[in-house]
N, C-alpha and C. Protein backbone atom coordinates (compact mmCIF):
# COMPACT_ATOMS: atom_id res chain seq x y z
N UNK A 1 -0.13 21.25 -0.92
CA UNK A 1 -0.79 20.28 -0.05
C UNK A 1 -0.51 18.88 -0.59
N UNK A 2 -0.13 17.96 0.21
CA UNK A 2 0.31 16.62 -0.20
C UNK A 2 -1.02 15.94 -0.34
N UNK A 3 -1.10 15.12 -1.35
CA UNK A 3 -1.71 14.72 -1.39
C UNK A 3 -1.66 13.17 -1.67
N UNK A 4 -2.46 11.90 -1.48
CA UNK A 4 -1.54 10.36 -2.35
C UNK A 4 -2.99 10.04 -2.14
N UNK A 5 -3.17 9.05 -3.35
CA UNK A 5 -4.65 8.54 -4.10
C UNK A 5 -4.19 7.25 -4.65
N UNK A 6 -4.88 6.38 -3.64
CA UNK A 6 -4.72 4.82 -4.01
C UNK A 6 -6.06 4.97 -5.29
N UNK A 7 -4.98 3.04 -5.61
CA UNK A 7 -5.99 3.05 -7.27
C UNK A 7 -5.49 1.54 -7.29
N UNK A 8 -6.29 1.05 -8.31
CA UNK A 8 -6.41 -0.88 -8.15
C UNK A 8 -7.03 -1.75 -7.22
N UNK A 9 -7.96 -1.20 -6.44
CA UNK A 9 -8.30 -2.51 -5.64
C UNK A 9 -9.67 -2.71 -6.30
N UNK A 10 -9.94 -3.81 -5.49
CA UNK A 10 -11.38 -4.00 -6.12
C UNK A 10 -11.72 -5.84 -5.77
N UNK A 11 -12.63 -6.38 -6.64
CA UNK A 11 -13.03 -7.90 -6.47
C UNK A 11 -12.02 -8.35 -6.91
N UNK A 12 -11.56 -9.77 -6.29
CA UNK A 12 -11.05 -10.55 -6.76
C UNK A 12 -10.90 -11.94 -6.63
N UNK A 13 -10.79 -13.27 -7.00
CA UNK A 13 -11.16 -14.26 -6.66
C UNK A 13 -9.54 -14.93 -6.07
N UNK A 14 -9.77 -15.69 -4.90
CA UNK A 14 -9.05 -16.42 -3.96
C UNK A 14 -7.78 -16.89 -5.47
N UNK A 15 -6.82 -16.52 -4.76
CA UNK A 15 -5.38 -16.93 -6.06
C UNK A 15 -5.11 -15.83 -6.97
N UNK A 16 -6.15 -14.96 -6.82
CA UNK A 16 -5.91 -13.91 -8.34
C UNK A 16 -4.46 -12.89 -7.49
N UNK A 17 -4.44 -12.06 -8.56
CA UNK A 17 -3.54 -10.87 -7.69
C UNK A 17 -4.91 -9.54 -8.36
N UNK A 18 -3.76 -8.69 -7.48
CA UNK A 18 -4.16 -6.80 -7.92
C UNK A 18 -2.88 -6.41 -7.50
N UNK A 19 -2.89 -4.97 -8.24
CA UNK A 19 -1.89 -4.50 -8.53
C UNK A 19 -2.78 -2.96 -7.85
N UNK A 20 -2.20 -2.40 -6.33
CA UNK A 20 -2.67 -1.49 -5.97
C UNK A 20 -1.37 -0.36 -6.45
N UNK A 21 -1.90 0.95 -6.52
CA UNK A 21 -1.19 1.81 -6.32
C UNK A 21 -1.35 3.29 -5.45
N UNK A 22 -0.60 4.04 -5.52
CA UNK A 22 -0.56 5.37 -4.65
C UNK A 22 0.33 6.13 -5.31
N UNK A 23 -0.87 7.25 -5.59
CA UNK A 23 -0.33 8.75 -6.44
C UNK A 23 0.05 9.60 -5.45
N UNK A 24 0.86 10.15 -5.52
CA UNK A 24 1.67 11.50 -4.68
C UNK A 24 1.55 12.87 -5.41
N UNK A 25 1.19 13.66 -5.12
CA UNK A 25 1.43 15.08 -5.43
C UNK A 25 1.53 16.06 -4.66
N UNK A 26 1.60 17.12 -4.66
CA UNK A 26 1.91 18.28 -3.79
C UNK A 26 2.84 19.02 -3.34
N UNK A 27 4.33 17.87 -3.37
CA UNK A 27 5.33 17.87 -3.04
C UNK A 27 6.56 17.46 -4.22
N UNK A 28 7.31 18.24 -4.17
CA UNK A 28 8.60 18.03 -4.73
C UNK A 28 9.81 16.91 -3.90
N UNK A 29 9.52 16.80 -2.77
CA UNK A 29 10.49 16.47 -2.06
C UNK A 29 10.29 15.13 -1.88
N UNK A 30 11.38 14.43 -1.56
CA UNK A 30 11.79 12.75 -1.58
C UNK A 30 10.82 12.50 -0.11
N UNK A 31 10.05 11.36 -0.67
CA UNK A 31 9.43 11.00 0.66
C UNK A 31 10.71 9.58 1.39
N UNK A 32 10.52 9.88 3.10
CA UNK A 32 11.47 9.07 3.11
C UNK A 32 11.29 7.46 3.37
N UNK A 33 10.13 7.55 3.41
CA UNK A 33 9.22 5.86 3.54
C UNK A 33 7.98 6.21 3.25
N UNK A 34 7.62 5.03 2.66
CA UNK A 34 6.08 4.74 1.96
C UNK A 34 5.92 3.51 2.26
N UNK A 35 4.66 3.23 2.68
CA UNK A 35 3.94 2.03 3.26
C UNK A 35 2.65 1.81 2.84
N UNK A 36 2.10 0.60 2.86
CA UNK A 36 0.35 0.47 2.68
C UNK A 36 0.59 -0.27 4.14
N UNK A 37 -0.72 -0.04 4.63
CA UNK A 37 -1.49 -0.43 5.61
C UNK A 37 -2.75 -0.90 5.26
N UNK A 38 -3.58 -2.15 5.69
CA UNK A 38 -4.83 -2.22 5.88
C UNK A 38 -5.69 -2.44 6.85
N UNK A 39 -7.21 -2.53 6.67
CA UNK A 39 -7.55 -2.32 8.13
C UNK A 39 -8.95 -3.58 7.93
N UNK A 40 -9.28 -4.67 8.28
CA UNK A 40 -10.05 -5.68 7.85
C UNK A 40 -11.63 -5.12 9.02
N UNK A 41 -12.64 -5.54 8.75
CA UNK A 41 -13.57 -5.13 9.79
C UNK A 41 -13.36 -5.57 11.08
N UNK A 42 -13.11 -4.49 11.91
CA UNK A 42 -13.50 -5.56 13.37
C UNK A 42 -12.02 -5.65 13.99
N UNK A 43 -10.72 -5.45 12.68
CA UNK A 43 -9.01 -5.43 13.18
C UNK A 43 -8.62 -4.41 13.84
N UNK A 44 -8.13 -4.38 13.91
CA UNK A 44 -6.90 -3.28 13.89
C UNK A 44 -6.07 -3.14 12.54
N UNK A 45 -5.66 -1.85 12.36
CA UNK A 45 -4.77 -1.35 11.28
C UNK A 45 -3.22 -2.37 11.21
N UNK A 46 -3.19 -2.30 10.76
CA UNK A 46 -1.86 -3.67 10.19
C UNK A 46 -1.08 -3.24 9.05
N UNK A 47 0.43 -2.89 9.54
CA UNK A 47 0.93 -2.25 8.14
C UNK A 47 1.22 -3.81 7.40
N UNK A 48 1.14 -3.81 6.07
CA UNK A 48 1.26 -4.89 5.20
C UNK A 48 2.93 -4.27 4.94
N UNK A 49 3.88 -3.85 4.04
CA UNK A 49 4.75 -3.62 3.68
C UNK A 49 4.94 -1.95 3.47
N UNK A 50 6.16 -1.80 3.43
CA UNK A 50 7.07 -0.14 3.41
C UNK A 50 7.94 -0.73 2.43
N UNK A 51 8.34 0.70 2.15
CA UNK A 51 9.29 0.98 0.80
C UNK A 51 10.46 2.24 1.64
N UNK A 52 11.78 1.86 1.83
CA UNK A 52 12.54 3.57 1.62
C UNK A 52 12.88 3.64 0.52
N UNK A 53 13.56 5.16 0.84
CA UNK A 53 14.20 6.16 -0.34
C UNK A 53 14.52 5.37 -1.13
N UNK A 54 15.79 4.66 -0.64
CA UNK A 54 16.73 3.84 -1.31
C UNK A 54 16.25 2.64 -1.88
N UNK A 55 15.16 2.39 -1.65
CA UNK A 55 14.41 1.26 -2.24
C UNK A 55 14.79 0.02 -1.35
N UNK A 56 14.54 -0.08 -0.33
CA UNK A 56 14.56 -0.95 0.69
C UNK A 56 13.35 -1.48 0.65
N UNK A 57 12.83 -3.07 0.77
CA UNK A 57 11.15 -3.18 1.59
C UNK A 57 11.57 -3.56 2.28
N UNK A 58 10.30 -3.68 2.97
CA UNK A 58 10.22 -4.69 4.44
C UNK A 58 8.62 -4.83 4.72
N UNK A 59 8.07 -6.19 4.75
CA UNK A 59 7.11 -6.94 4.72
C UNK A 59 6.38 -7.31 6.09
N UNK A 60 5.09 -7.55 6.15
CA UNK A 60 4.56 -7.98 7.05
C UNK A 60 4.64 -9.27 6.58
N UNK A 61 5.05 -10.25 8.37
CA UNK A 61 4.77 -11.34 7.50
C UNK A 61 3.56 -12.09 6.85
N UNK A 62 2.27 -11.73 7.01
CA UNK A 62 1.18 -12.26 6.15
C UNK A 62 1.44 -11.30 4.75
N UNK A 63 2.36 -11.25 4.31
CA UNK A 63 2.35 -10.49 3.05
C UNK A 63 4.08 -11.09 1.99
N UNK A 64 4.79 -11.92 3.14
CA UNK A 64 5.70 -12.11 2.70
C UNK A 64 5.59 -13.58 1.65
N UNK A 65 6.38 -13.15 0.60
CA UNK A 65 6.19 -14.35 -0.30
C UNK A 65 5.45 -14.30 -1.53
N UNK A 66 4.10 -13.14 -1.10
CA UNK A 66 3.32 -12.78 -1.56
C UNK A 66 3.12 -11.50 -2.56
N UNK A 67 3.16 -10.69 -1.60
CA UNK A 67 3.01 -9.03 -2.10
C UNK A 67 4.48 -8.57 -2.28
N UNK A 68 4.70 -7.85 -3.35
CA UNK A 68 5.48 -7.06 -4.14
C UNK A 68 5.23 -5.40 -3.84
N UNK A 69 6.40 -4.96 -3.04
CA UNK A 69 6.07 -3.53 -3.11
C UNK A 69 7.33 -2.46 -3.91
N UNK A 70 7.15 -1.52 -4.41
CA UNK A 70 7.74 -1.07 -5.10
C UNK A 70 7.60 1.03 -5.62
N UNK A 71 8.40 1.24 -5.58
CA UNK A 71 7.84 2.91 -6.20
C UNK A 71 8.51 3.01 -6.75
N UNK A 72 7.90 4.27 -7.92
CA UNK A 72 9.22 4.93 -8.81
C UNK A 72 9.04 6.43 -8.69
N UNK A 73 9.90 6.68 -8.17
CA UNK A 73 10.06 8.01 -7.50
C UNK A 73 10.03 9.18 -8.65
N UNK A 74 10.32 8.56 -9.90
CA UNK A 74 9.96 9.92 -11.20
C UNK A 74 8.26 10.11 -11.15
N UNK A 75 7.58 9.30 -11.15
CA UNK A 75 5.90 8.89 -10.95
C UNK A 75 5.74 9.42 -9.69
N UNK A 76 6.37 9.43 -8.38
CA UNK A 76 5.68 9.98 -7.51
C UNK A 76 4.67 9.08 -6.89
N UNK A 77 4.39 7.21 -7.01
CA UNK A 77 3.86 6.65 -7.23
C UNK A 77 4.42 5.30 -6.57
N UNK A 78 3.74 5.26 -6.01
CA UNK A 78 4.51 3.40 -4.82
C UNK A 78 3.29 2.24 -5.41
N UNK A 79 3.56 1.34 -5.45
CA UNK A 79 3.09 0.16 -5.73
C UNK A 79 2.75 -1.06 -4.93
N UNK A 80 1.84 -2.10 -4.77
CA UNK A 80 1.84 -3.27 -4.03
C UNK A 80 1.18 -4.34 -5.07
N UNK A 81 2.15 -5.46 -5.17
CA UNK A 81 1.76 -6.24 -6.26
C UNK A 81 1.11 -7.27 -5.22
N UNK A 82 0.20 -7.84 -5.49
CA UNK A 82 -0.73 -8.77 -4.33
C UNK A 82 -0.84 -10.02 -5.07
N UNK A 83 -0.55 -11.26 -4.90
CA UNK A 83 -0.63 -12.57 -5.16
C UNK A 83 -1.03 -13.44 -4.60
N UNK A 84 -1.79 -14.21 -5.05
CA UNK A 84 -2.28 -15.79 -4.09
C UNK A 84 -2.70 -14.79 -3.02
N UNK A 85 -3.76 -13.89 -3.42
CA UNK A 85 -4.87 -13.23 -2.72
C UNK A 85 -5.64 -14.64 -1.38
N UNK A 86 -5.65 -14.32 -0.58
CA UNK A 86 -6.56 -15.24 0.35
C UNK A 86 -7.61 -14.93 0.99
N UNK A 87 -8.70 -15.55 1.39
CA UNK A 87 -10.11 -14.72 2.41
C UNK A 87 -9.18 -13.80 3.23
N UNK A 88 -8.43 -14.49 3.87
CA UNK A 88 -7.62 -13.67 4.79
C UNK A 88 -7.39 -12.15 4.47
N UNK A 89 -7.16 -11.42 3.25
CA UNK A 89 -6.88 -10.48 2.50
C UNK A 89 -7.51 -9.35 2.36
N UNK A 90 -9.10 -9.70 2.52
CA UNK A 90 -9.78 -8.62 2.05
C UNK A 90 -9.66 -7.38 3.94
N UNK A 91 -9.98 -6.00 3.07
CA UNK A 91 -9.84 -5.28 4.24
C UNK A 91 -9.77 -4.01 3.27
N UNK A 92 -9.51 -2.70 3.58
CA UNK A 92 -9.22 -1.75 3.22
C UNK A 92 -7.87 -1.21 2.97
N UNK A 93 -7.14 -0.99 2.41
CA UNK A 93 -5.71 -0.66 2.34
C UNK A 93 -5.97 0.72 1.76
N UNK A 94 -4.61 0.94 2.96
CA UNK A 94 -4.82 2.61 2.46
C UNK A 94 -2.62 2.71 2.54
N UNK A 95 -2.65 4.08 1.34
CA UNK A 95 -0.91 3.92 1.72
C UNK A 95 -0.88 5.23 2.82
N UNK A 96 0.32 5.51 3.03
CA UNK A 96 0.87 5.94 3.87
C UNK A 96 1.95 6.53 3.32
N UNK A 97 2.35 8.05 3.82
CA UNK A 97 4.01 8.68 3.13
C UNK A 97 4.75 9.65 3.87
N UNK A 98 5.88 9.65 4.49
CA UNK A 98 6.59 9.80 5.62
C UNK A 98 7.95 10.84 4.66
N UNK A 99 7.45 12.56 5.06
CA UNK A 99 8.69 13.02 4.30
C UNK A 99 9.57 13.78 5.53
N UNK A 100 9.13 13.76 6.50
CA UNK A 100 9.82 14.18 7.95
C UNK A 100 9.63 13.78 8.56
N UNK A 101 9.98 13.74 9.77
CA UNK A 101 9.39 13.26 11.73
C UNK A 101 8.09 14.37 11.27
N UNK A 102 6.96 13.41 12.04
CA UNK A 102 6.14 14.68 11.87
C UNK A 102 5.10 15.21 11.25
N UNK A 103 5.88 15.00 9.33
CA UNK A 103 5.18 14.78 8.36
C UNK A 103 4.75 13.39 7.50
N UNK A 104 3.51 13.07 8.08
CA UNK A 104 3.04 11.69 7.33
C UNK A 104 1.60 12.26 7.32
N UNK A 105 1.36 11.19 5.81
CA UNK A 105 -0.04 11.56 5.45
C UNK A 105 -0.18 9.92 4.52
N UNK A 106 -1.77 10.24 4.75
CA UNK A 106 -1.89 9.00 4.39
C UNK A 106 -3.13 9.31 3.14
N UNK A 107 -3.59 8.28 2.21
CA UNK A 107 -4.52 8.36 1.58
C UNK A 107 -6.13 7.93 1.88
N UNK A 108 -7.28 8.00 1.04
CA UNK A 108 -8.27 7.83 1.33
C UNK A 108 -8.91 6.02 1.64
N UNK A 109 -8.03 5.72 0.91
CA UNK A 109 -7.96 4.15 1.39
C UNK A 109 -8.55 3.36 0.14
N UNK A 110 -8.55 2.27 0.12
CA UNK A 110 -9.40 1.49 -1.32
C UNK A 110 -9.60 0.04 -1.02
N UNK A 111 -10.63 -0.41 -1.05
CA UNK A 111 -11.37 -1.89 -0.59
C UNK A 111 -10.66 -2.90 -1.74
N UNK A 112 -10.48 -3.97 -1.12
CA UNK A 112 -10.13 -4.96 -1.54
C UNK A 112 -11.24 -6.02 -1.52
N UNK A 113 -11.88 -6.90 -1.98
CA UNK A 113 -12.51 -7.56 -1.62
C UNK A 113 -12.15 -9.46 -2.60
N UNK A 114 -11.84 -10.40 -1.74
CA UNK A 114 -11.47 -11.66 -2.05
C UNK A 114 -12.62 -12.49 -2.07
N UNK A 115 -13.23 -13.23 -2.95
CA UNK A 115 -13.90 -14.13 -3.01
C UNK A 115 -13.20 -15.94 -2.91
N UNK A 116 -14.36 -16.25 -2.36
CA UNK A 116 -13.70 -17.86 -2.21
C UNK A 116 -14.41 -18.33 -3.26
């Protein structure tokens, strides 16, 4: 059973960063995109940035400039480096992991919260 468990979010003050992550297990097999998504009260879900196989990103642009995404596929483990955090920011982020058409699963999600 696949499983992925975000980790790093939490308080943080307007300018700081966090360093979220997402554990994978269950699976042996190459996922073929990994993404975080977040979801702010009251939004809609909003993917922030994806990762492929090959180590491709691709950014939302309220994230570009900003957030750092990254995995290392021996870890099983994708990354989002968050910078010059803004009010704008806070929301829930949860990742996301795509190993077929079909097969995606996502994690339990983890609060972010930005202070001004």
């Amino acid at each position: 059973q696949v499983q992925l468990v975000e980790s790093g979010g939490g308080l943080v003050q307007a300018g700081g960063s966090l360093r979220l992550s997402c554990q994978a297990s269950g699976t042996t097999m190459l996922f073929q995109v990994m993404a975080w998504y977040r979801q702010a009260p009251g939004k809609q879900r909003e993917l922030v940035a994806a990762v492929y196989s090959n180590g491709t990103p691709r950014y939302a642009d309220s994230g570009k400039g900003r957030f750092s995404i990254s995995r290392d596929i021996a870890k099983k483990t994708m990354y989002l480096q968050m910078n010059s955090l803004t009010p704008d920011d806070p929301a829930v982020y949860s990742c996301t992991a795509n190993l077929a058409p079909g097969r995606n699963y996502w994690g339990q999600g983890i609060p972010v919260t930005v202070s001004s």
